[in-house]
C-alpha atoms as a PDB file:
ATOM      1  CA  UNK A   1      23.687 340.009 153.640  1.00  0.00           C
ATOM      2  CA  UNK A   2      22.791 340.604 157.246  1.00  0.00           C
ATOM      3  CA  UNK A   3      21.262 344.136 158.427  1.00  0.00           C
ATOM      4  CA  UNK A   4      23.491 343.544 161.879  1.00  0.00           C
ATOM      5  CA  UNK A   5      27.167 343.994 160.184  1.00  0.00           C
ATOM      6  CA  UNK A   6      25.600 346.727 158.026  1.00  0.00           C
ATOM      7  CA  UNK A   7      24.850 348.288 161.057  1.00  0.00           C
ATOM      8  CA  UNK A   8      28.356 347.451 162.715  1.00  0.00           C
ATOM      9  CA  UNK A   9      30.469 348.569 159.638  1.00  0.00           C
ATOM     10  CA  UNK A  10      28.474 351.431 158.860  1.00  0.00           C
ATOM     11  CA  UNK A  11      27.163 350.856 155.480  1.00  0.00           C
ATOM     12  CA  UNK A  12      26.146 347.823 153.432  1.00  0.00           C
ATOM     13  CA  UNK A  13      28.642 348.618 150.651  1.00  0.00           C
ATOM     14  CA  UNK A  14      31.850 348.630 153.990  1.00  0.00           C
ATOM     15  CA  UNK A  15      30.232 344.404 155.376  1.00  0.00           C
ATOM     16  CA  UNK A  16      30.555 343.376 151.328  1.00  0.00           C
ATOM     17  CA  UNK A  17      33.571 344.634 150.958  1.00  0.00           C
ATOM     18  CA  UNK A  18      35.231 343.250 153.564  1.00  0.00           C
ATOM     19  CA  UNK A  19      33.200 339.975 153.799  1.00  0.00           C
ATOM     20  CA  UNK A  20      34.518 339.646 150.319  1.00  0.00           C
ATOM     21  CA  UNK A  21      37.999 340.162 150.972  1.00  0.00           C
ATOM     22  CA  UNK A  22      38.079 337.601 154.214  1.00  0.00           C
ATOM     23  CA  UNK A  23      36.560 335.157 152.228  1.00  0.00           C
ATOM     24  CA  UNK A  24      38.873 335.664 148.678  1.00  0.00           C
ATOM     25  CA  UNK A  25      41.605 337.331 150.120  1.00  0.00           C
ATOM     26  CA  UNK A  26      42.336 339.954 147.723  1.00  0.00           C
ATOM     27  CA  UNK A  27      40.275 341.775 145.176  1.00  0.00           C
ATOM     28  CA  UNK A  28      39.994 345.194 143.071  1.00  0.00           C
ATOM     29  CA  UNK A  29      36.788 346.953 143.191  1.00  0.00           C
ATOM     30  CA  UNK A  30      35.191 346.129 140.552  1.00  0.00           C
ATOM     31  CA  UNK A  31      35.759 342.505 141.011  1.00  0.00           C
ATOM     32  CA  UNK A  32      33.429 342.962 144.565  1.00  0.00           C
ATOM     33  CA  UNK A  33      31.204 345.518 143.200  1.00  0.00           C
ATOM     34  CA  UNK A  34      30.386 343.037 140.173  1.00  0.00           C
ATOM     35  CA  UNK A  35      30.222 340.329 142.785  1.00  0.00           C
ATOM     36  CA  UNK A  36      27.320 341.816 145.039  1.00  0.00           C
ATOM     37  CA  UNK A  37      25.957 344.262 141.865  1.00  0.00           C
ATOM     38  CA  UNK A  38      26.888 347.431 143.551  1.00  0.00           C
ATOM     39  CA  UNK A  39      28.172 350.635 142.346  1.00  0.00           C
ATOM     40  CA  UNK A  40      31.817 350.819 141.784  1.00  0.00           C
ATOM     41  CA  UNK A  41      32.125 354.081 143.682  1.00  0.00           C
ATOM     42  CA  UNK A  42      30.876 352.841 146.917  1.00  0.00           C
ATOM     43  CA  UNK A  43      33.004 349.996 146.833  1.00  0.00           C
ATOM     44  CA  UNK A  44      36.151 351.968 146.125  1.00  0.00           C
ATOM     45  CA  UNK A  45      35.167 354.659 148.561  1.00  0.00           C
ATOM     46  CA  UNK A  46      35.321 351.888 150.990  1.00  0.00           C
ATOM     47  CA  UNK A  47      38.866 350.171 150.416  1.00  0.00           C
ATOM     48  CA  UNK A  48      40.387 353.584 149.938  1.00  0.00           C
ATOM     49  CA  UNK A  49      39.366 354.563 153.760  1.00  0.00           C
ATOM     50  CA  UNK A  50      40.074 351.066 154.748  1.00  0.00           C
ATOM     51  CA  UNK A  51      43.869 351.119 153.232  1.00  0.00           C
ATOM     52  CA  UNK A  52      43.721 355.144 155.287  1.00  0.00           C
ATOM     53  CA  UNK A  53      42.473 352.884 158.411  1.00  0.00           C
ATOM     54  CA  UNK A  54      45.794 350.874 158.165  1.00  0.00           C
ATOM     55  CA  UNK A  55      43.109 347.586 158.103  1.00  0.00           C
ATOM     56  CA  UNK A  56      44.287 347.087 154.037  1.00  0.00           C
ATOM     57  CA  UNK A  57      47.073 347.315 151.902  1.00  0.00           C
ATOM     58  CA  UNK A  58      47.209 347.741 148.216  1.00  0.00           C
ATOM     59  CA  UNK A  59      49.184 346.936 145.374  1.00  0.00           C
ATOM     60  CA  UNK A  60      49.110 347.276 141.599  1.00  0.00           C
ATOM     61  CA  UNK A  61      48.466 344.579 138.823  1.00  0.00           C
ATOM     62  CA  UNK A  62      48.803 345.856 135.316  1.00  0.00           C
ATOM     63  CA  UNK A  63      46.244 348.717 135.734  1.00  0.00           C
ATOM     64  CA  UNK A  64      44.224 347.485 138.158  1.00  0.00           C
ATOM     65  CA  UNK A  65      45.126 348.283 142.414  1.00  0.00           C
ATOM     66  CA  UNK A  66      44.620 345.111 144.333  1.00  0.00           C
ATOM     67  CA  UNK A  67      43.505 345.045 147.668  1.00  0.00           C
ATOM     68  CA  UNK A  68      44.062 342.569 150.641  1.00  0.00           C
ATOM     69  CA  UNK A  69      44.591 342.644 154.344  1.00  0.00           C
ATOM     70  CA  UNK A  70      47.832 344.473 156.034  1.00  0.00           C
ATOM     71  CA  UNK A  71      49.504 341.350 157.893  1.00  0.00           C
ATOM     72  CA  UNK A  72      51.225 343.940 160.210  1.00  0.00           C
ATOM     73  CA  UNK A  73      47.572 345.565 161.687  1.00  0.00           C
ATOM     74  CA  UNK A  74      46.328 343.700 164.832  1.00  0.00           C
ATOM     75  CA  UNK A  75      43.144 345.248 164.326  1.00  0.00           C
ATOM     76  CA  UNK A  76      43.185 343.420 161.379  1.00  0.00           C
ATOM     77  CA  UNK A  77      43.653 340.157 162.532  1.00  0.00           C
ATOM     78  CA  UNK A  78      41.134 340.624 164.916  1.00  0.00           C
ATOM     79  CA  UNK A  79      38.460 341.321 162.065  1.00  0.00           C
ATOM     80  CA  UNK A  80      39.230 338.752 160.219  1.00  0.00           C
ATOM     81  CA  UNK A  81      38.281 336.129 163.064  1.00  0.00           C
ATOM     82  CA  UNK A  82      34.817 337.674 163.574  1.00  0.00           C
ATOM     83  CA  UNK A  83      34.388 337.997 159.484  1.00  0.00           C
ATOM     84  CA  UNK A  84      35.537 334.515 159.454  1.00  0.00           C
ATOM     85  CA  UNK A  85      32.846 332.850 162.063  1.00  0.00           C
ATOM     86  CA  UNK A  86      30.290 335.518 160.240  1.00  0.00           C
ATOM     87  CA  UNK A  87      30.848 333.412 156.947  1.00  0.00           C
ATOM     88  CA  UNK A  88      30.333 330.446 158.813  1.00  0.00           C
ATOM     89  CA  UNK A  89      26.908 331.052 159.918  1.00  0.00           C
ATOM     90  CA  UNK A  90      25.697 332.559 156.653  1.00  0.00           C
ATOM     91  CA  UNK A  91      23.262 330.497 155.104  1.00  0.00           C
ATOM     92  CA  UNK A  92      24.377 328.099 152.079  1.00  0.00           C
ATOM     93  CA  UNK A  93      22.483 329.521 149.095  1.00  0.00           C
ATOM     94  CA  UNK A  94      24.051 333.088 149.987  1.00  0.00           C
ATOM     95  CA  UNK A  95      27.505 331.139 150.603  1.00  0.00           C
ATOM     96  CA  UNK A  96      26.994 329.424 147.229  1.00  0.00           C
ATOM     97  CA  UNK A  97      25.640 332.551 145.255  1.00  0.00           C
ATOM     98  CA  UNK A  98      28.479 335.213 146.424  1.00  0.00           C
ATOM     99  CA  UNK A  99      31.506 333.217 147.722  1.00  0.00           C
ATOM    100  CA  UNK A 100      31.843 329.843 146.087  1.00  0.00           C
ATOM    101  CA  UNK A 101      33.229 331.640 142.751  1.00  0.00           C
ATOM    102  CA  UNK A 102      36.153 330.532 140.648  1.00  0.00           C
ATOM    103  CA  UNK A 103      39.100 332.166 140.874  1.00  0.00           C
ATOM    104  CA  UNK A 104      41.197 330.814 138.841  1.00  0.00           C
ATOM    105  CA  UNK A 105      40.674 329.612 135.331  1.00  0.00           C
ATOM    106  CA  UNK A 106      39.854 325.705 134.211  1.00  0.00           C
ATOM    107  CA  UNK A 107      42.726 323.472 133.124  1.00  0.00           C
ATOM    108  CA  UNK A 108      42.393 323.269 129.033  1.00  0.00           C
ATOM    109  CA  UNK A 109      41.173 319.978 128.093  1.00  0.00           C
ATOM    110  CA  UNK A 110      39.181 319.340 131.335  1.00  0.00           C
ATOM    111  CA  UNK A 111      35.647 318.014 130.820  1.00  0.00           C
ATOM    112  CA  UNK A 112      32.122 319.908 132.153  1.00  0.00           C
END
């Protein structure tokens, strides 16, 4: 993405992750680390002292813990503004490439 909020978060693998979950919402790890093709590791070393931060919450799906952001943090809230005007300014084929992805699955029957 940008060197600047890898500087400001830290780490490269800390910006993706939570770029990712401003624009999506929620995720799991290996949804984000498949998503920018990082390691698994760094992206769950990331939400876990995140969700220790207070900034996320988690949950569990089947067998997989979903992450998203804790509605009660107003440090939280705060991020999420800046994330969301950082999104904004990114240019479009990054926009398109990492956070235009479907979500949920096509309705049977449609046509391509």
């Amino acid at each position: 993405m940008t060197p600047t909020l890898d500087t400001l978060f830290g780490s490269r693998s800390a910006a993706l992750t939570l770029l990712f979950l401003q624009n999506y919402g929620e995720g799991h790890a290996r949804q984000i680390a498949t998503t920018f093709e990082v390691a698994d590791t760094a992206i769950q070393r990331q939400l876990k002292r995140l969700e220790a931060d207070g900034i996320l919450v988690s949950r569990t799906i089947g067998k997989s813990r979903v992450f998203s952001w804790n509605p009660s943090s107003p440090t939280a809230k705060d991020l999420r503004v800046f994330l969301e005007a950082e999104l904004e300014r990114m240019p479009a084929d990054i926009t398109q490439r990492y956070f235009r992805q479907r979500q949920r699955p096509r309705r049977s029957g449609k046509p391509l």
